[in-house]
N, C-alpha and C. Protein backbone atom coordinates (compact mmCIF):
# COMPACT_ATOMS: atom_id res chain seq x y z
N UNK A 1 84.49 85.63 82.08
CA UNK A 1 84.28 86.97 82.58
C UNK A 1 82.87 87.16 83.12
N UNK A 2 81.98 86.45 82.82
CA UNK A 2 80.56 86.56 82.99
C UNK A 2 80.32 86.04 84.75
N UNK A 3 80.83 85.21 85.51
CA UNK A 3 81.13 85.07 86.84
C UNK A 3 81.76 86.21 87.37
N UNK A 4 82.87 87.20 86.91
CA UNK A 4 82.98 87.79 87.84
C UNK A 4 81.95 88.82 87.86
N UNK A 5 81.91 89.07 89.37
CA UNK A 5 81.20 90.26 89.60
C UNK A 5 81.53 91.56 90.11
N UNK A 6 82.56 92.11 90.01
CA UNK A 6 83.23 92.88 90.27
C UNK A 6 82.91 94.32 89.50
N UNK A 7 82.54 95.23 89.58
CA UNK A 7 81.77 96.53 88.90
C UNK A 7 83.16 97.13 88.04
N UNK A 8 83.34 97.30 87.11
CA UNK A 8 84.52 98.28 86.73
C UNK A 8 84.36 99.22 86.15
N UNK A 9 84.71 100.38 86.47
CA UNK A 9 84.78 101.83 86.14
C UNK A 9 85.52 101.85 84.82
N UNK A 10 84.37 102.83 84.41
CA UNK A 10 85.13 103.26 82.36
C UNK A 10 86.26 104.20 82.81
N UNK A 11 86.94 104.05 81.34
CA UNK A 11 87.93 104.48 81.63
C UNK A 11 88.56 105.97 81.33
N UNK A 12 87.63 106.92 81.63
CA UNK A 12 87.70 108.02 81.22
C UNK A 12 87.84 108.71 82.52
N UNK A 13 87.85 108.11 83.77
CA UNK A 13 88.85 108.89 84.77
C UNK A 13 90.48 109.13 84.94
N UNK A 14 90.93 108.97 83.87
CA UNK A 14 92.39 109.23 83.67
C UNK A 14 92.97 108.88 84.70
N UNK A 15 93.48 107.70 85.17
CA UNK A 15 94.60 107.17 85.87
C UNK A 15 94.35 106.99 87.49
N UNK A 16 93.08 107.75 87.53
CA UNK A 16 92.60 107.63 89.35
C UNK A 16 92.92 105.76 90.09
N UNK A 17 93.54 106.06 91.19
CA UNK A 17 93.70 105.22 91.69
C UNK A 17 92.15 104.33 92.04
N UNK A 18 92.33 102.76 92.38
CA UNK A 18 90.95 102.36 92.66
C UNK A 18 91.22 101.62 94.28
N UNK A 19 90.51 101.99 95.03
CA UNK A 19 90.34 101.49 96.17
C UNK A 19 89.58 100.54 96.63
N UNK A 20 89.10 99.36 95.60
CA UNK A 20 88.20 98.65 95.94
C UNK A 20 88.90 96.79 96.17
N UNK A 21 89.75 97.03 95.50
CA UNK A 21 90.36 95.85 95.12
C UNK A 21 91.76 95.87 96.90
N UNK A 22 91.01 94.77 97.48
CA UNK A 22 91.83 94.94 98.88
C UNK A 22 93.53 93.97 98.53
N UNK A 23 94.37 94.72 98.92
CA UNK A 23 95.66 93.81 99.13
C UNK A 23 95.83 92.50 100.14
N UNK A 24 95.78 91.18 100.07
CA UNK A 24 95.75 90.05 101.18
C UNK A 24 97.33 89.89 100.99
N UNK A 25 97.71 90.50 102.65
CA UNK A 25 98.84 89.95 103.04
C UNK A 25 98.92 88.51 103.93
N UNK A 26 100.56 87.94 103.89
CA UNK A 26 100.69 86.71 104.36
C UNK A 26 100.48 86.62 106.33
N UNK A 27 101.02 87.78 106.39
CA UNK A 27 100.69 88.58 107.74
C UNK A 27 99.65 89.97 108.58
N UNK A 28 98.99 89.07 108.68
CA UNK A 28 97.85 89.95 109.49
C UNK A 28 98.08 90.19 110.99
N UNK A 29 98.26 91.68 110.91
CA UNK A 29 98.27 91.85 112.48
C UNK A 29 97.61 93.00 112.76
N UNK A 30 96.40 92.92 113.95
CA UNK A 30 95.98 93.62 114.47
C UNK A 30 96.75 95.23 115.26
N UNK A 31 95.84 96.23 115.37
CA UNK A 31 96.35 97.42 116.28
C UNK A 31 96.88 96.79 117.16
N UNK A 32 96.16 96.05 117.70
CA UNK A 32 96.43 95.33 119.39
C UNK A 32 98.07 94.82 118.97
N UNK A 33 97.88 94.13 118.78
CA UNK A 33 99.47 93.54 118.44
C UNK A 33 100.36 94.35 118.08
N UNK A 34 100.40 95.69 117.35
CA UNK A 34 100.88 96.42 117.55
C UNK A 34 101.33 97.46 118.55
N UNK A 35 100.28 97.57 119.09
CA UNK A 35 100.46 98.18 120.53
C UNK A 35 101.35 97.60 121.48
N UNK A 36 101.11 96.39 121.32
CA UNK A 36 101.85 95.37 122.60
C UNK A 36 103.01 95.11 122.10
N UNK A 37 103.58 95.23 120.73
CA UNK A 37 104.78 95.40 120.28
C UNK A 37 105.84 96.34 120.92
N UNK A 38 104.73 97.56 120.08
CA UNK A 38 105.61 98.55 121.00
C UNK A 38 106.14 98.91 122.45
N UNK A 39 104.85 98.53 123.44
CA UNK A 39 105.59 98.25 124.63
C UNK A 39 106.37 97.83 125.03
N UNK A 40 106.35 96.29 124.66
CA UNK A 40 107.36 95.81 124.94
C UNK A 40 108.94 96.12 124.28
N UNK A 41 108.61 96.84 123.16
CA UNK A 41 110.18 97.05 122.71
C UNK A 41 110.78 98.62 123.98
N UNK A 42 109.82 99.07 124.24
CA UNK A 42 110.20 100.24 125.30
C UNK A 42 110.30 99.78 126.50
N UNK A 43 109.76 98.69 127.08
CA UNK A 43 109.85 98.09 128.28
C UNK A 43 111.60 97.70 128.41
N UNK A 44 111.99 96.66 127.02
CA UNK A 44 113.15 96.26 126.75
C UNK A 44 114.46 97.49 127.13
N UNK A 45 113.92 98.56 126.32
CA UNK A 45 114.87 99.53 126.09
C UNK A 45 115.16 100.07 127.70
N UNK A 46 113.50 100.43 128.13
CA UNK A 46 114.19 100.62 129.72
C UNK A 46 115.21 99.99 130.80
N UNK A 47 114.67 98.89 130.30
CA UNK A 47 115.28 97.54 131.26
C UNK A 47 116.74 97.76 130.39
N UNK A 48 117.55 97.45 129.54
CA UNK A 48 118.49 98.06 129.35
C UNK A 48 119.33 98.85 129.69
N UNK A 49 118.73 100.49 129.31
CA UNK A 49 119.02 101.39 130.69
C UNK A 49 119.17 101.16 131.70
N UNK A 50 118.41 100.41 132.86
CA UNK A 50 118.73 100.21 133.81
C UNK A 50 119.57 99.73 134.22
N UNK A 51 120.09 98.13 133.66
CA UNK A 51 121.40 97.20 133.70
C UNK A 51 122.58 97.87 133.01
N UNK A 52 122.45 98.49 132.00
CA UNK A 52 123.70 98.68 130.93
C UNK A 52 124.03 100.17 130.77
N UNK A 53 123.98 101.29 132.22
CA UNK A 53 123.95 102.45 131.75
C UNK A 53 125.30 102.40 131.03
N UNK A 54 124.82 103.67 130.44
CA UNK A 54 125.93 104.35 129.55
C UNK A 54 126.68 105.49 130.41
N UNK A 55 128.13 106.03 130.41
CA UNK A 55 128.28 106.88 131.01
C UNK A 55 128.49 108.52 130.27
């Protein structure tokens, strides 16, 4: 325990969440990549529309 260095709060804040401790996911993806996701799934959908109207 003497290596870590990690600060920990007593425990007399009753149940408060802690925001320090980050979650590492297996997948990291940027805004950007998100953005360009979405386009393209609306680009798709148009192009769709266009070939496959509905009546």
């Amino acid at each position: 325990m003497a290596s870590d260095n990690k600060i920990q709060m007593p425990g007399v804040f009753g149940g408060l969440v802690r925001y320090d401790d980050e979650y590492k996911s297996r997948f990291m993806i940027s805004p950007v990549q998100v953005i360009i996701f979405l386009v393209l799934v609306a680009l798709f959908v148009f192009a769709l529309r266009i070939f496959w109207p509905t009546a």
